[in-house]
C-alpha atoms as a PDB file:
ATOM      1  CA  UNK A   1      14.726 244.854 135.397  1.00  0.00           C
ATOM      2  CA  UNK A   2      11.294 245.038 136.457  1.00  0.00           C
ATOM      3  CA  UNK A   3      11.181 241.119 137.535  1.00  0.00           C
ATOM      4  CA  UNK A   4      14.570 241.203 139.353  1.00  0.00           C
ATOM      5  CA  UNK A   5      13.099 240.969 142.845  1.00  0.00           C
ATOM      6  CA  UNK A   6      11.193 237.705 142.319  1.00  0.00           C
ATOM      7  CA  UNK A   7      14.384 235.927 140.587  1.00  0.00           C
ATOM      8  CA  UNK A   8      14.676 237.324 136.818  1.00  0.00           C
ATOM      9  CA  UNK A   9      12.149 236.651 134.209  1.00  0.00           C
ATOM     10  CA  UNK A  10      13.274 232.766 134.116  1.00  0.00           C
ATOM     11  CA  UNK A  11      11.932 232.528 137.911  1.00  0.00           C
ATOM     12  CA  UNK A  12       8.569 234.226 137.084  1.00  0.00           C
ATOM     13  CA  UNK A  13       7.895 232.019 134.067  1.00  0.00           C
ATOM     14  CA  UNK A  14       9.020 228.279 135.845  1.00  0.00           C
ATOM     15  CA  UNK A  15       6.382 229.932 138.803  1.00  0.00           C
ATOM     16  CA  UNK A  16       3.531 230.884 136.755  1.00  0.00           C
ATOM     17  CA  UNK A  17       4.504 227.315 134.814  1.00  0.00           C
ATOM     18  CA  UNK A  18       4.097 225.318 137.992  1.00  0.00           C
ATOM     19  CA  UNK A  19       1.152 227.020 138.820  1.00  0.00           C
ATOM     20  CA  UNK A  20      -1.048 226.337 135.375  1.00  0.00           C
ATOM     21  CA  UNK A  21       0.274 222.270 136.050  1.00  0.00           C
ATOM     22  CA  UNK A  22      -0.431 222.332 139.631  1.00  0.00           C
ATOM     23  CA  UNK A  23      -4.037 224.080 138.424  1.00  0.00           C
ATOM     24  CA  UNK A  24      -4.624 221.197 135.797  1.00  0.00           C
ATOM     25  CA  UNK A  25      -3.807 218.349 138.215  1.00  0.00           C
ATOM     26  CA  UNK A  26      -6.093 219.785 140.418  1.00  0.00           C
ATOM     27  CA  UNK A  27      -8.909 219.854 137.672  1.00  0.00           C
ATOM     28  CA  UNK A  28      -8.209 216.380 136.407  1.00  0.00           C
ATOM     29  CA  UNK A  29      -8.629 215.232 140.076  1.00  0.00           C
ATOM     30  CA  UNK A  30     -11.967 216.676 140.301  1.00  0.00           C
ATOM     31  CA  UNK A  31     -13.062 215.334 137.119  1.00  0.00           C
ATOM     32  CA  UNK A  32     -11.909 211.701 138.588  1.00  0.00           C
ATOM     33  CA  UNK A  33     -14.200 212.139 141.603  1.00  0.00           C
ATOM     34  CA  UNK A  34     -17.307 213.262 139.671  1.00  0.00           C
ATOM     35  CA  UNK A  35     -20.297 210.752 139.118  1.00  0.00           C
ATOM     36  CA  UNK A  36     -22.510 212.333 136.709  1.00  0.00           C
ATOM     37  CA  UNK A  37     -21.269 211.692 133.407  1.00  0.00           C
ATOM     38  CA  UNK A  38     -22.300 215.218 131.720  1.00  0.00           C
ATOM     39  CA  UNK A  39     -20.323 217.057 134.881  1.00  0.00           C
ATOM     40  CA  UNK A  40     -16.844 215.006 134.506  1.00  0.00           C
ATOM     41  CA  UNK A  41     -16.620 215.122 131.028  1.00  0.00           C
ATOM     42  CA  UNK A  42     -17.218 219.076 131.542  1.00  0.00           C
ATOM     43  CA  UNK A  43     -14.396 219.217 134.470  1.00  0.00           C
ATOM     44  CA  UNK A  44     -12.284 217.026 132.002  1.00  0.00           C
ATOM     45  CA  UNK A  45     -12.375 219.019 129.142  1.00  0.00           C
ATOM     46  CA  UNK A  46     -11.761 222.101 131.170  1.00  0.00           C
ATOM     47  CA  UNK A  47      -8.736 220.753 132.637  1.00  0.00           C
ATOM     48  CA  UNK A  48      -7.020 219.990 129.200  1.00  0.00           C
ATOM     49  CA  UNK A  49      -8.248 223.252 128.413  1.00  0.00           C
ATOM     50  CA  UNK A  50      -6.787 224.950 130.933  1.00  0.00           C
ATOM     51  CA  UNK A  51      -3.641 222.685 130.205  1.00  0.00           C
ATOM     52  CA  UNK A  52      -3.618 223.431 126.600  1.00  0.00           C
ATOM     53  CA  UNK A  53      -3.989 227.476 126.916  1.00  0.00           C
ATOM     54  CA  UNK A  54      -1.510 227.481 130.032  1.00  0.00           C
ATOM     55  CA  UNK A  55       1.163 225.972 128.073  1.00  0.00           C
ATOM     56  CA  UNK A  56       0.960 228.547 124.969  1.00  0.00           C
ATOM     57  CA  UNK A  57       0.772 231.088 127.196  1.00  0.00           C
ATOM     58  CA  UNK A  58       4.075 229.898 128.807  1.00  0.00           C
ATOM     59  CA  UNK A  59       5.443 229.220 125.589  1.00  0.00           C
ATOM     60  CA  UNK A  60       4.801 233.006 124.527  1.00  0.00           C
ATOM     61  CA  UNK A  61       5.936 234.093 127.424  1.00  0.00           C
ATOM     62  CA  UNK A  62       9.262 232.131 126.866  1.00  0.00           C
ATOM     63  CA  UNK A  63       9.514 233.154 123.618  1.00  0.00           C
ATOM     64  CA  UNK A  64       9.379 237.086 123.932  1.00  0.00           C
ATOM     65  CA  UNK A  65      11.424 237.511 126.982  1.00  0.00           C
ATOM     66  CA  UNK A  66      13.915 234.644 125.697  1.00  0.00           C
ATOM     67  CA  UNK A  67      14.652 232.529 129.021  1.00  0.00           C
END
């Protein structure tokens, strides 16, 4: 199997799913320490953004390799 070195497909998805959450908590932190209105609500909507497409992507991913 092609992903048998880093753990089996289940390993690579729980990674790449940690990543996109540890990616979104960053971005909701910066949005937190912005000032300017325009720029947090920008950095706040790209965080749930970022959220929102991370977690179909995971989803897909669970779904077609069936982990």
């Amino acid at each position: 199997m092609l992903l048998a070195p880093w753990g089996g497909a289940g390993a690579s998805v729980d990674a790449c799913e940690a990543n996109v959450r540890t990616l979104t908590v960053l971005e909701q932190s910066l949005a937190r320490t912005l000032r300017l209105e325009p720029a947090q609500c920008m950095a706040a909507t790209y965080a749930d953004l970022t959220g929102e497409v991370g977690a179909m992507q995971i989803s897909r991913a669970r779904w077609l390799l069936d982990v």
